[in-house]
Protein backbone atom coordinates (compact mmCIF):
# COMPACT_ATOMS: atom_id res chain seq x y z
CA UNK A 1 0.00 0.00 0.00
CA UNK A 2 1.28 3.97 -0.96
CA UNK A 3 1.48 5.51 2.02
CA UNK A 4 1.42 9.38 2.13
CA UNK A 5 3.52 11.58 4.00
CA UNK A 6 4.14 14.75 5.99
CA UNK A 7 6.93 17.16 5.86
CA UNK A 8 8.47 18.65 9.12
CA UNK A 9 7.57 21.99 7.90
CA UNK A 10 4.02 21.10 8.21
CA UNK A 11 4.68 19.01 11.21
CA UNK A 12 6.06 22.55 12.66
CA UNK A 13 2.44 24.44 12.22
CA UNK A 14 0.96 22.31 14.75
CA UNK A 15 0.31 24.24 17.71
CA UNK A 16 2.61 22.06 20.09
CA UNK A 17 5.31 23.93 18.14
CA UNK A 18 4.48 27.60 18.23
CA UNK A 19 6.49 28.30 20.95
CA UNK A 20 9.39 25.92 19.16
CA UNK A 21 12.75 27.38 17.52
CA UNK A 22 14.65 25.90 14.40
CA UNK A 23 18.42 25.84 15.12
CA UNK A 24 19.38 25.23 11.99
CA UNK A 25 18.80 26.36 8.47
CA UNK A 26 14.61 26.39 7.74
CA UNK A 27 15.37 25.35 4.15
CA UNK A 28 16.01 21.93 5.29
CA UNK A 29 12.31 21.31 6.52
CA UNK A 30 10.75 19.84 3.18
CA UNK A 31 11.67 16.73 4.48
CA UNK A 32 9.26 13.94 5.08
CA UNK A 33 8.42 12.73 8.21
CA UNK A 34 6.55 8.95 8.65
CA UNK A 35 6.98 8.78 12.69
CA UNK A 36 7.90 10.35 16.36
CA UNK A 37 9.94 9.08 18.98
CA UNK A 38 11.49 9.50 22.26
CA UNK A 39 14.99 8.53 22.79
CA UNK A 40 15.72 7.85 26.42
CA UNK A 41 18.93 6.02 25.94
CA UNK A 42 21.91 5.76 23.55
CA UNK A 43 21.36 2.35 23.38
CA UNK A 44 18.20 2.89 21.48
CA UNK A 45 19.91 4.40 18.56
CA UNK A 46 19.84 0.92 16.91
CA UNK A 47 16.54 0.76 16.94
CA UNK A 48 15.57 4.37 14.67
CA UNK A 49 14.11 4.29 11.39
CA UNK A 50 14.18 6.26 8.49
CA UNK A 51 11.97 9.51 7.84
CA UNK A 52 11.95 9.65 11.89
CA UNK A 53 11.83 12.03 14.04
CA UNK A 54 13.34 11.73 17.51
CA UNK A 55 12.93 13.54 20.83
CA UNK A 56 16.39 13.77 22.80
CA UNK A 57 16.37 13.43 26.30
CA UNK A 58 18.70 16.16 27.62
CA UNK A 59 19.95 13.66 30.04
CA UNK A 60 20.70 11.67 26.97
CA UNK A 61 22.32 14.61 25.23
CA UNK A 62 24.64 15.36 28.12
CA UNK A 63 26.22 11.97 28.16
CA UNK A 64 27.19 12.79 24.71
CA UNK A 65 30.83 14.09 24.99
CA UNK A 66 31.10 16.79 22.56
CA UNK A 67 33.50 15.45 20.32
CA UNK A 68 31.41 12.59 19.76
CA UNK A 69 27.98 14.94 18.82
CA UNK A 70 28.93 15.01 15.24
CA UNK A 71 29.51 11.60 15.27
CA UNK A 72 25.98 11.04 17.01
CA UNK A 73 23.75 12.89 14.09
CA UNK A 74 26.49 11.64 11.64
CA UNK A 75 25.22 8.11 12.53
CA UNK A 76 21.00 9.01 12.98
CA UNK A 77 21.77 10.89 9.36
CA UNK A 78 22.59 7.51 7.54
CA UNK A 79 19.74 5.77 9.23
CA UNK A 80 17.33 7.97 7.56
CA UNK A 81 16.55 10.13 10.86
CA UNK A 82 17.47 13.88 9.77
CA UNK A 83 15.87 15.88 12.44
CA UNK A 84 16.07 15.94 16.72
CA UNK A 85 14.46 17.64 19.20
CA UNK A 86 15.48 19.08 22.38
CA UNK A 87 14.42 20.20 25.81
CA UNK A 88 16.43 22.39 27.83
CA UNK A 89 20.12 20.93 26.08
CA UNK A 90 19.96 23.96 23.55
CA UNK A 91 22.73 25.20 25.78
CA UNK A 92 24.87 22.16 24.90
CA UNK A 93 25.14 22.60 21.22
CA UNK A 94 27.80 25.03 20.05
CA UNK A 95 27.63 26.98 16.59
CA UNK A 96 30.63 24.11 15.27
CA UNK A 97 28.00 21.56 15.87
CA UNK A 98 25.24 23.27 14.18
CA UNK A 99 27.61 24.10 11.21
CA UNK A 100 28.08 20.73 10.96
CA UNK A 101 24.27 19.85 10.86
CA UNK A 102 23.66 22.60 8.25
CA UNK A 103 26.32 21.21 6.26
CA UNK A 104 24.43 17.68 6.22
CA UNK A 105 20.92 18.52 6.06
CA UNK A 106 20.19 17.90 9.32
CA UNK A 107 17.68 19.40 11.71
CA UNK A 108 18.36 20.19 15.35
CA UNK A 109 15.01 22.03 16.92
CA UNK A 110 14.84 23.44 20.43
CA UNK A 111 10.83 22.39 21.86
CA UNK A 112 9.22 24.84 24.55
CA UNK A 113 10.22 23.97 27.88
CA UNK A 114 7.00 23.46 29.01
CA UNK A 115 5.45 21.18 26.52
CA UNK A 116 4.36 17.74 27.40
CA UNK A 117 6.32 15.01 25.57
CA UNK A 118 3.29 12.88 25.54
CA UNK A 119 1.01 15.30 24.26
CA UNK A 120 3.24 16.31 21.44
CA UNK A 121 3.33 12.99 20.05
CA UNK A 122 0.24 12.16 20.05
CA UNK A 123 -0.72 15.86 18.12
CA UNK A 124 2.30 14.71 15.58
CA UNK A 125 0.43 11.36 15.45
CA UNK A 126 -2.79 12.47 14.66
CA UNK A 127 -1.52 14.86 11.82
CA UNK A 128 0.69 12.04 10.38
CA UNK A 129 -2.62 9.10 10.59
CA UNK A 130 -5.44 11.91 9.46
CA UNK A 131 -2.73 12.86 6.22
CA UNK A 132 -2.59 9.09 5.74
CA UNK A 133 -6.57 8.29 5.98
CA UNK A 134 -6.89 11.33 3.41
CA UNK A 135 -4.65 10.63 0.87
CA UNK A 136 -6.08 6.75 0.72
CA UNK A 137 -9.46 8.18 0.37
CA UNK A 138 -8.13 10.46 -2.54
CA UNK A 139 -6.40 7.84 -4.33
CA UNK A 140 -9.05 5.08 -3.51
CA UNK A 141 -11.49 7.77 -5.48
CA UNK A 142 -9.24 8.51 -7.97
CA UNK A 143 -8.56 4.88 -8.92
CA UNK A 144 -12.41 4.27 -9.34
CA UNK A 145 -13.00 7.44 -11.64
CA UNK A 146 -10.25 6.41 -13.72
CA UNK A 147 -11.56 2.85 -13.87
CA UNK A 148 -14.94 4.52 -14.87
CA UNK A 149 -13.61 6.23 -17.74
CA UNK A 150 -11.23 3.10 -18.83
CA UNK A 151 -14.41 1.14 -18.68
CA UNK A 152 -16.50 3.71 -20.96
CA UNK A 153 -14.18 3.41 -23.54
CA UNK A 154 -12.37 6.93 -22.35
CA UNK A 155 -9.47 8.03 -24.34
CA UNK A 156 -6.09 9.03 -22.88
CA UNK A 157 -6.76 12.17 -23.58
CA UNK A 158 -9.55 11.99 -21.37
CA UNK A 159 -7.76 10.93 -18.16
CA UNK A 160 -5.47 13.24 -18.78
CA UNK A 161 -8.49 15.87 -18.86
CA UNK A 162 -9.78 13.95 -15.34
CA UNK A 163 -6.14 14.43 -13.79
CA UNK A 164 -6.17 17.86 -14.66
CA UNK A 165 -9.62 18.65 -13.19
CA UNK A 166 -8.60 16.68 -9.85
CA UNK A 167 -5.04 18.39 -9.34
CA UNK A 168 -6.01 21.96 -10.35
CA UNK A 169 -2.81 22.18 -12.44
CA UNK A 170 -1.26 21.40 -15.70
CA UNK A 171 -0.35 18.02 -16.58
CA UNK A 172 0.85 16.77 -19.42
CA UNK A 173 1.41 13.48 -20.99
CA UNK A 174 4.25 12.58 -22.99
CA UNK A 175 4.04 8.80 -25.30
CA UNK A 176 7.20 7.38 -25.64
CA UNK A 177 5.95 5.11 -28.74
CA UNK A 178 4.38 7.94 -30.45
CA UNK A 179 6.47 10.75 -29.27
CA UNK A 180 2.66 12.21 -28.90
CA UNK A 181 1.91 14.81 -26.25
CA UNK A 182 -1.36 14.95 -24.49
CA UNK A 183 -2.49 18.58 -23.39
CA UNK A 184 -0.06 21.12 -25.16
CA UNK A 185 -1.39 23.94 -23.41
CA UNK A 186 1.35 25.12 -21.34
CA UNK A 187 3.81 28.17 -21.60
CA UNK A 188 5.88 28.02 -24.90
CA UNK A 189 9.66 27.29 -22.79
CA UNK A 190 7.49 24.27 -20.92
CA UNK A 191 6.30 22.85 -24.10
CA UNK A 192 9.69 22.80 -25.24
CA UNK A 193 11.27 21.22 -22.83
CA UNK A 194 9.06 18.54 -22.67
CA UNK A 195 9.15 17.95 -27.02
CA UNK A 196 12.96 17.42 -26.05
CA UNK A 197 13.12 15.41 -22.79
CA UNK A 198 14.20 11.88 -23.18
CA UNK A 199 15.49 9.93 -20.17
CA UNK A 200 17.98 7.62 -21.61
CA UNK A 201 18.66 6.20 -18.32
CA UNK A 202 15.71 4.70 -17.81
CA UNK A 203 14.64 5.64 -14.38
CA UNK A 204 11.63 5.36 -12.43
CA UNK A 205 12.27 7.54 -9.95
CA UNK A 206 10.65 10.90 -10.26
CA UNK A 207 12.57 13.55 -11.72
CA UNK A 208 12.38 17.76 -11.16
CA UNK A 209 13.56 20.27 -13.33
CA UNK A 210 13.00 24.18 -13.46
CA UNK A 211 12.37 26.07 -16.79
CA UNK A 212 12.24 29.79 -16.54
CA UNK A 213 11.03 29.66 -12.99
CA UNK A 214 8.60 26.98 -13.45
CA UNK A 215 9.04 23.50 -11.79
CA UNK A 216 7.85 20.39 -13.41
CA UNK A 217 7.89 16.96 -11.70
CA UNK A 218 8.40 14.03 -14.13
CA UNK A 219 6.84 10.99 -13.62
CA UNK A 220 7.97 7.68 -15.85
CA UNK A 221 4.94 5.59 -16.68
CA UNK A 222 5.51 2.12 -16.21
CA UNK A 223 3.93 -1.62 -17.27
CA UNK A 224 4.99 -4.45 -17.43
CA UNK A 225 8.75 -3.49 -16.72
CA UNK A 226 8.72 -1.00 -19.59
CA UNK A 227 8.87 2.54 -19.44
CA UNK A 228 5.72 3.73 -21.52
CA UNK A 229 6.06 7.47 -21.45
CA UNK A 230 6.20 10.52 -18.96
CA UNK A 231 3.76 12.42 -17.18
CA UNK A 232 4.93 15.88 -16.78
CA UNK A 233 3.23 17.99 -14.06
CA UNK A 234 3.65 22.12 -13.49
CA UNK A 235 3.62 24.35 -10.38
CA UNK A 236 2.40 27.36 -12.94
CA UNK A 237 -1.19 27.11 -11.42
CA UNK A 238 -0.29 26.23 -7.76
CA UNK A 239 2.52 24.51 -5.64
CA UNK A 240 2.55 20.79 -6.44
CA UNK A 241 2.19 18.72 -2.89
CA UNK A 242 4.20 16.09 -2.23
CA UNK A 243 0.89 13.55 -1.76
CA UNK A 244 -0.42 14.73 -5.14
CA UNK A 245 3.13 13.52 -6.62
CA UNK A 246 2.80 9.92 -4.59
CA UNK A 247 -0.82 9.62 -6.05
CA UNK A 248 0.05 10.61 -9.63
CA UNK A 249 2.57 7.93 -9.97
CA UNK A 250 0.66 5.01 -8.30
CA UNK A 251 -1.97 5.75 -11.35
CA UNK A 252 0.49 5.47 -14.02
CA UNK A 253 0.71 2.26 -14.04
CA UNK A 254 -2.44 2.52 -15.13
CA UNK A 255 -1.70 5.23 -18.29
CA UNK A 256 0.59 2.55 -19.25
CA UNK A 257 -1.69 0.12 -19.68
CA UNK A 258 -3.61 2.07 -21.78
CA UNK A 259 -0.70 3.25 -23.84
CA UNK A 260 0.25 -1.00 -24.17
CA UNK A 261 -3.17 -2.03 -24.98
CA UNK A 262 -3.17 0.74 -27.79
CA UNK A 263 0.01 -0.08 -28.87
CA UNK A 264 -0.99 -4.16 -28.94
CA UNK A 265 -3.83 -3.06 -31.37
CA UNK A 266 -1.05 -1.12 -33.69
CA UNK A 267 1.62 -4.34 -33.71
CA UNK A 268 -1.81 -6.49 -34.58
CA UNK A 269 -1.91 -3.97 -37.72
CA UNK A 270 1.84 -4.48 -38.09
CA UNK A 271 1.43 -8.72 -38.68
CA UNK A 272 -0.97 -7.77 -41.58
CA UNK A 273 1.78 -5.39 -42.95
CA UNK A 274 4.50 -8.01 -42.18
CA UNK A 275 2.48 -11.09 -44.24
CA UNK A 276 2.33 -7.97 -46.96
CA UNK A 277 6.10 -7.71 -47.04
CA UNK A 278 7.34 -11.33 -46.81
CA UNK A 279 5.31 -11.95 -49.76
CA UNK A 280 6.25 -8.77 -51.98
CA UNK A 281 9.78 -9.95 -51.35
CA UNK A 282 9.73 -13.86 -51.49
CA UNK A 283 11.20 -15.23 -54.17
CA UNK A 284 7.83 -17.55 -54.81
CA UNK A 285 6.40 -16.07 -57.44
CA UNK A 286 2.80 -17.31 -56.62
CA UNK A 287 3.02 -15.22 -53.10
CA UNK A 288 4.68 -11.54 -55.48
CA UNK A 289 1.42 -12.13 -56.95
CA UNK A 290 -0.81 -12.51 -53.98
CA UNK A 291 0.98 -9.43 -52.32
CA UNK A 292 0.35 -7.44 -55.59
CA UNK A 293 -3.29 -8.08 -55.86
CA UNK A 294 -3.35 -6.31 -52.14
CA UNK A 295 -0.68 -3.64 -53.17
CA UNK A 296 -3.56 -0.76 -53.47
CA UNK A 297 -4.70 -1.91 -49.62
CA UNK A 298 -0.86 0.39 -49.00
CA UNK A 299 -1.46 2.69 -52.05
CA UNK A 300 1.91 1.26 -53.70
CA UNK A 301 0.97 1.30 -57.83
CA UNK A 302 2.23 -1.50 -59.70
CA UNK A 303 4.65 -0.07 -62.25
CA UNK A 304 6.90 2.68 -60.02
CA UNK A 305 10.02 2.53 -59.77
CA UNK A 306 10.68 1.01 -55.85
CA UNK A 307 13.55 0.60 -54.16
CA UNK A 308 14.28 -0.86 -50.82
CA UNK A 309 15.18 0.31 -47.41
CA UNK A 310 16.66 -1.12 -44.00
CA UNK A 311 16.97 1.23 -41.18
CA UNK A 312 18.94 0.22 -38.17
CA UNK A 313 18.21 2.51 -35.07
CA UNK A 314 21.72 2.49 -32.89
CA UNK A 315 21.14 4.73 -29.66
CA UNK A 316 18.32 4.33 -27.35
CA UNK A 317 15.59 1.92 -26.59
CA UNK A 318 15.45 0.47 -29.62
CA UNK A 319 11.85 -0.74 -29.23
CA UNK A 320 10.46 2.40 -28.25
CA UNK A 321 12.42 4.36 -30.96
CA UNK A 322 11.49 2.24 -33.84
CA UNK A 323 7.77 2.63 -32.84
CA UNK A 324 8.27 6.38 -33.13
CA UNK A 325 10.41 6.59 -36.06
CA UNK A 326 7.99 4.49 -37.86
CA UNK A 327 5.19 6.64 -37.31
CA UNK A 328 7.19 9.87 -38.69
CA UNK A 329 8.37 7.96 -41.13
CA UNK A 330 4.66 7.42 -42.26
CA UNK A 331 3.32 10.67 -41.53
CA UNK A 332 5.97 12.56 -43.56
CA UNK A 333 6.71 10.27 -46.48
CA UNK A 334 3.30 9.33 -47.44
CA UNK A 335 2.92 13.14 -48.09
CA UNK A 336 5.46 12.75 -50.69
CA UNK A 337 6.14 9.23 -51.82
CA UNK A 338 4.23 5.76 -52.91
CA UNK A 339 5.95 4.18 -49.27
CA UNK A 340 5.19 1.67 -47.13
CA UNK A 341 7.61 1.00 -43.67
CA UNK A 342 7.44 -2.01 -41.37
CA UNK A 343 8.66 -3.35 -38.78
CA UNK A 344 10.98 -6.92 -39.04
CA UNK A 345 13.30 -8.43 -36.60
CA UNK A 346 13.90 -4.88 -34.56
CA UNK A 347 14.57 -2.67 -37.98
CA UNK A 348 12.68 -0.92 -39.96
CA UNK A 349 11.88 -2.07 -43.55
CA UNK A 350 10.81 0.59 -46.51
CA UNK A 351 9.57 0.41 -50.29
CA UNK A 352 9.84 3.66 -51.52
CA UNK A 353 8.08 4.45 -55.06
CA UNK A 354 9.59 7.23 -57.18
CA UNK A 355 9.03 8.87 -60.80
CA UNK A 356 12.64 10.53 -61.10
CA UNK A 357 16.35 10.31 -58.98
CA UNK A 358 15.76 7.63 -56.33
CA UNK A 359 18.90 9.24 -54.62
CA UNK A 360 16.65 12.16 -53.66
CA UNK A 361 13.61 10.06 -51.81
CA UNK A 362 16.59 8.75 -49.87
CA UNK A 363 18.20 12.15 -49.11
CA UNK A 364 14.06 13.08 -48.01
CA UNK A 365 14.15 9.94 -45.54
CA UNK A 366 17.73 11.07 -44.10
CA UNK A 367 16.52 14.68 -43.16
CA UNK A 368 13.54 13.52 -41.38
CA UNK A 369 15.92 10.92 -39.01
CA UNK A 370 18.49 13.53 -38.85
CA UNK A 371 15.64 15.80 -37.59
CA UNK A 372 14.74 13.38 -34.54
CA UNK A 373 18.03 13.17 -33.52
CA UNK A 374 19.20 9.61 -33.38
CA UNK A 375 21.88 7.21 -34.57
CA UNK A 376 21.16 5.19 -37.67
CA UNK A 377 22.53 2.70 -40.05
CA UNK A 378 20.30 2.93 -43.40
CA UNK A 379 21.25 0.44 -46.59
CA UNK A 380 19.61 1.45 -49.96
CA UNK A 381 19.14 -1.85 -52.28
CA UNK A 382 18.83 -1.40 -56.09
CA UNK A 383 16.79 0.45 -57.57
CA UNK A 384 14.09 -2.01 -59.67
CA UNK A 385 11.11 -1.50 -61.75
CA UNK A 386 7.47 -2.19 -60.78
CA UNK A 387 6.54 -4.02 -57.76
CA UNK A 388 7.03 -7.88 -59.13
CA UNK A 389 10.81 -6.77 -59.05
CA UNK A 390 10.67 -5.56 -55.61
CA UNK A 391 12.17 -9.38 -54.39
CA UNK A 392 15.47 -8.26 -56.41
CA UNK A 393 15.76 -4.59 -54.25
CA UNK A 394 15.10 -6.61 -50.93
CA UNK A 395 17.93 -9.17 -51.11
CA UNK A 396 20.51 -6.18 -52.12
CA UNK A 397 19.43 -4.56 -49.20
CA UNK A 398 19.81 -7.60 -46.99
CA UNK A 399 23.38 -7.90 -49.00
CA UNK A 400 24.48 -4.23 -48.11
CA UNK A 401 24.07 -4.76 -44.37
CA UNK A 402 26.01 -8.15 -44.57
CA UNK A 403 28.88 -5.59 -45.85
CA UNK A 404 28.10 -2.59 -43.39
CA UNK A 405 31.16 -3.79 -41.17
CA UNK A 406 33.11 -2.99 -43.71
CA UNK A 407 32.12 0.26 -45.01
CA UNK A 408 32.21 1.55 -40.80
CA UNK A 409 32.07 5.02 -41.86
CA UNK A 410 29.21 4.89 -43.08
CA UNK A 411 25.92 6.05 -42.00
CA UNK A 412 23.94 5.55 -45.58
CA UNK A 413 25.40 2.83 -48.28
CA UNK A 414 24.36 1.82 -51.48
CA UNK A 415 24.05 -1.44 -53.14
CA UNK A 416 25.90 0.34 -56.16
CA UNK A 417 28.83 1.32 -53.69
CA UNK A 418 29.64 -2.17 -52.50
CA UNK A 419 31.86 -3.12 -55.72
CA UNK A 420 33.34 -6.44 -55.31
CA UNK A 421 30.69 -7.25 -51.68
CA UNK A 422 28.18 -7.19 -54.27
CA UNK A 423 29.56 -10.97 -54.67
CA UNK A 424 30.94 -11.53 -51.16
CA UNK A 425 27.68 -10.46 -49.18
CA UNK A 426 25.59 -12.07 -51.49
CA UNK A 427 23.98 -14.21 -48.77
CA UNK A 428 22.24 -17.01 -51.21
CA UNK A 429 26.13 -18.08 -51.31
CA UNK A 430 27.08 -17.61 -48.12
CA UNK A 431 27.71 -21.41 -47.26
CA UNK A 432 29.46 -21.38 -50.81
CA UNK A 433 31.77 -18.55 -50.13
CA UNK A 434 32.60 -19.89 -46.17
CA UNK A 435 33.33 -23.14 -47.93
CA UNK A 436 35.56 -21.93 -50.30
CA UNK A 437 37.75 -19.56 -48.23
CA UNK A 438 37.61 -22.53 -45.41
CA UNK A 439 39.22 -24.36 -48.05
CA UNK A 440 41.84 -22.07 -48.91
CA UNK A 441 43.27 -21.01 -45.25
CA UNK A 442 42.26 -24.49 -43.92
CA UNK A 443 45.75 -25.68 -42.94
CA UNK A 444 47.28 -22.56 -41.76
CA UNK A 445 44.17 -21.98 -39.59
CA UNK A 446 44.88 -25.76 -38.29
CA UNK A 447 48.61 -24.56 -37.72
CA UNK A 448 47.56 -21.34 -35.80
CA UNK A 449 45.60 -23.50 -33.55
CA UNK A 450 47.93 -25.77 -32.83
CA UNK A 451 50.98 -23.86 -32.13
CA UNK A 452 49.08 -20.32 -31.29
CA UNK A 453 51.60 -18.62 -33.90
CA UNK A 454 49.26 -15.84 -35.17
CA UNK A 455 50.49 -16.30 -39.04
CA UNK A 456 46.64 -15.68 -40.01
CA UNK A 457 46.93 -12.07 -38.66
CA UNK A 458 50.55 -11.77 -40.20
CA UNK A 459 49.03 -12.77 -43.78
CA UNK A 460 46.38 -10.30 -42.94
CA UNK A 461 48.70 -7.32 -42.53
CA UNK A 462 51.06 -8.39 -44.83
CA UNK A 463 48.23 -8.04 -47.17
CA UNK A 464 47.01 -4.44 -46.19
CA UNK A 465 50.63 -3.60 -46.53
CA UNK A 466 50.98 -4.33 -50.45
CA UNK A 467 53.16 -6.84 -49.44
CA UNK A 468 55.42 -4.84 -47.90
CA UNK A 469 57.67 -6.42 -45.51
CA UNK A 470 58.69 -3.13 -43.69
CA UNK A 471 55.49 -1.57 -43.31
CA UNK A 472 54.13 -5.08 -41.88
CA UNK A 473 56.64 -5.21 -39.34
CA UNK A 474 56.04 -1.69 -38.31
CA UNK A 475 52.58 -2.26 -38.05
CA UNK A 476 52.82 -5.52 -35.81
CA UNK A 477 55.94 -4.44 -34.15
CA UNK A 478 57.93 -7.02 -35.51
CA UNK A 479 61.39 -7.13 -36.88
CA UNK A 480 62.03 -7.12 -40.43
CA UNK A 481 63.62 -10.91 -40.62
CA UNK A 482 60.93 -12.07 -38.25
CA UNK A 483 58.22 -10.95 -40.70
CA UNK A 484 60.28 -12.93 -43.61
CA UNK A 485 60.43 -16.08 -41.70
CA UNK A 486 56.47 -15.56 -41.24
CA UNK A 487 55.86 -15.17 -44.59
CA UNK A 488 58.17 -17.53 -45.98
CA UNK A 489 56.72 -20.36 -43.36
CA UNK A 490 53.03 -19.11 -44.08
CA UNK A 491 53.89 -19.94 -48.08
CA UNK A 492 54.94 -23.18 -47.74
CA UNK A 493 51.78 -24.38 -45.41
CA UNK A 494 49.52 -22.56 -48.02
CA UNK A 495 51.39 -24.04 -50.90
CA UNK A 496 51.41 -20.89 -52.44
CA UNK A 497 53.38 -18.30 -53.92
CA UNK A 498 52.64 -14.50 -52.40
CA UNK A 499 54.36 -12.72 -55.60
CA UNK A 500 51.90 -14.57 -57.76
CA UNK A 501 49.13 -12.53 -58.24
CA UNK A 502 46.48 -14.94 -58.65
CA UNK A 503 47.81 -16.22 -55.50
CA UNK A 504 47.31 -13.02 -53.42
CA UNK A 505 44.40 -12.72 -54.55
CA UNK A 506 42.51 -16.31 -54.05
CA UNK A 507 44.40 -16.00 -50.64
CA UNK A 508 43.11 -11.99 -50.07
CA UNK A 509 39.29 -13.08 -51.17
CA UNK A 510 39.49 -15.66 -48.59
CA UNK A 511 40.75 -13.80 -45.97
CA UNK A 512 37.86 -11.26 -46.98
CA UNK A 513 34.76 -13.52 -47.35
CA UNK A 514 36.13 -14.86 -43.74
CA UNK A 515 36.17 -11.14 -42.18
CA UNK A 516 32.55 -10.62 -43.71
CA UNK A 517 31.19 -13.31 -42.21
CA UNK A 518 32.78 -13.21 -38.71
CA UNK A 519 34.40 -16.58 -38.94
């Protein structure tokens, strides 16, 4: 059960405290405060709890040697206890010891003489238990409304309206799928900072930040372990309790149900879309042709020009990000382009139809993720005609990002830049290709194993190097005649002649196809 809580600047308004004086700095009373205690011996110290506060004996305080009173609030500090209160032992505290407690955040308050000890716990008591039965009752209501309008088919939009009405300040919702906002009517700075926030760490601990004067608490929505959005809440209209903070984020759990179950109902959409795709780009003919016949269902026409893209998202939560992306994606390009994006195996998938340069659709895709601001990997297959050809774009695509670790400096790469990979990352000959290098480096792989001599990675660089034996000893900090043994030794296991060119290269195609592939 949420419990609610009281801060000691409250807990000070009670009339049991009128006559009561802060020692320390006032700033440190927005702390909360759960309990009340009297601590009659030392020996009791073991025994505090956090968000406590204790009354100190002055008997108790006077068998605390000075020296040690640091230590004493020093060790009620990490317990959780950040605030005493004394009776006639004001006189033992020095302005080094309430330095100290400044310095720490910790409260030392000096009660009137004359109060009852009894009769200022049970006042503390009452405030704490009557704060406790209220908030329940709040949140208990709040609950069922929200229920109500879940039940009625209420939109998002319309608990967010609820919440609104029920706090008496702005609150704002912010979809981490969609990137959508609920309730956009706050100051222009606000609005901003929320179109920008993104929590990368993940958190779900409330958050507070202060734009032009204006606080806003952050709340993460959570379900099912996944951080769903943010509820964003402003102190423009009035201050923002503490309670109103506890209740708001015991109901987000259930704003991220809602968000889930919508989202469910969009991926349900997405397995239609997904059939669409694996047929357009099977190579069955018999399922081009089913795909085709529902091609107008995605307003794709028949006898475009398409091309293929894969987008790989590389910072953030990948799963929330695509979500988002895709939606831009779809907004903005459908303006513009014959496209259709989907979802497959965590990337994003695009056929983009075109009447003139392809290369400019792509450039139009590239502004719009360079807009949202996050890392990307994007391979462009060919560029084919009409949608029965559309098979031929996909597998390029699926070809270029077999080659992407080789072309690192890359963001965006083309199936026309790959050259020779065209061949090598062709992944219909993948078992081929392994098979074939496996068969040229076979023995000197073998040899490595056995005798751990690393003459793979000195035909590698020797390689790079043009063959240079110089340069390859620079670059693997090895002497000159040490590198000609290598090679010499790495020849005769090979059976092979390095200064033969067709050598160097069956060896270098090998040694290629075997990088490529990650064997």
């Amino acid at each position: 059960m949420i419990k609610s809580y009281i801060t000691l600047k409250e807990i000070m308004m009670l009339k049991s405290f009128e006559n009561s004086s802060v020692l320390t700095k006032k700033e440190n009373l927005e702390i909360p405060v759960s309990k009340i205690n009297i601590m009659y011996d030392l020996d009791l110290l073991d025994c505090i709890s956090k968000d406590e506060i204790l009354i100190v004996e002055s008997t108790v305080f006077k068998n605390i040697f000075q020296n040690y009173q640091k230590n004493f609030i020093r060790i009620m500090k990490e317990k959780g206890v950040n605030t005493i209160l004394l009776k006639e032992g004001f006189n033992l505290i020095g302005d080094e010891l309430i330095d100290y407690a400044n310095t720490i955040g910790f409260n030392i308050i000096e009660l009137d003489k004359n109060i009852c000890f009894f009769e200022l716990i049970e006042h503390v008591l009452d405030k704490i238990l009557g704060e406790n039965e209220a908030f329940q009752k709040s949140l208990e209501e709040i609950h069922l409304a929200m229920n109500r309008i879940i039940l009625t088919g209420g939109s998002i939009n319309s608990l967010i309206a609820y919440l609104k009405s029920k706090f008496h300040n702005i609150i704002v919702l912010k979809n981490n799928f969609s990137n959508n906002i609920v309730n956009k009517r706050v100051k222009t700075q606000v609005l901003d900072f929320i179109k920008t926030y993104e929590d990368h760490s993940n958190s779900e601990y409330i958050k507070s930040f202060t734009v032009n004067g204006i606080n806003i608490y952050i709340i993460p929505i959570i379900a099912e372990n996944t951080i769903y959005g943010n509820l964003f809440i402003t102190d423009e209209l009035q201050h923002v309790k503490k309670n109103d903070l506890l209740i708001l984020e015991s109901v987000s759990s259930m704003l991220g149900l809602e968000i889930l179950k919508r989202y469910s109902e969009e991926r349900h959409t997405n397995v239609y879309k997904l059939d669409f795709f694996h047929n357009i780009v099977s190579n069955d003919i018999n399922k081009r042709r089913k795909a085709i016949e529902s091609a107008k269902t995605y307003n794709l026409r028949h006898y475009d020009n398409y091309f293929c893209m894969k987008i790989d998202i590389l910072s953030g939560s990948r799963c929330v990000l695509i979500d988002r992306i895709l939606r831009t994606l779809e907004k903005l390009s459908k303006e513009k382009y014959a496209s259709f994006f989907v979802e497959k195996e965590y990337a994003i998938y695009a056929l983009i139809g075109h009447y003139e340069d392809y290369k400019e659709a792509v450039l139009f895709i590239e502004q719009i993720l360079n807009n949202m601001g996050y890392k990307y990997f994007i391979g462009i297959g060919k560029e084919v005609s009409g949608l029965d050809e559309i098979y031929n774009s996909y597998q390029s695509v699926e070809t270029v990002f077999c080659a992407k670790r080789v072309f690192k400096e890359k963001d965006i790469l083309f199936y026309d830049e790959l050259g020779y990979y065209k061949f090598l990352g062709n992944l219909s000959l993948k078992d081929d290709l392994l098979q074939y290098a496996i068969s040229i480096l076979k023995d000197l792989i073998e040899y490595d194993a056995e005798k751990d001599a690393n003459l793979l990675e000195t035909l590698t660089v020797y390689l790079k190097c043009n063959c240079n034996l110089r340069k390859t000893g620079a670059a693997l900090y090895t002497h000159y005649n040490t590198v000609l043994y290598r090679v010499s030794r790495i020849e005769n296991i090979l059976n092979l002649n390095l200064s033969n060119e067709n050598d160097r290269l069956e060896v270098s195609t090998a040694l290629k196809i075997m990088d490529l592939y990650q064997y």
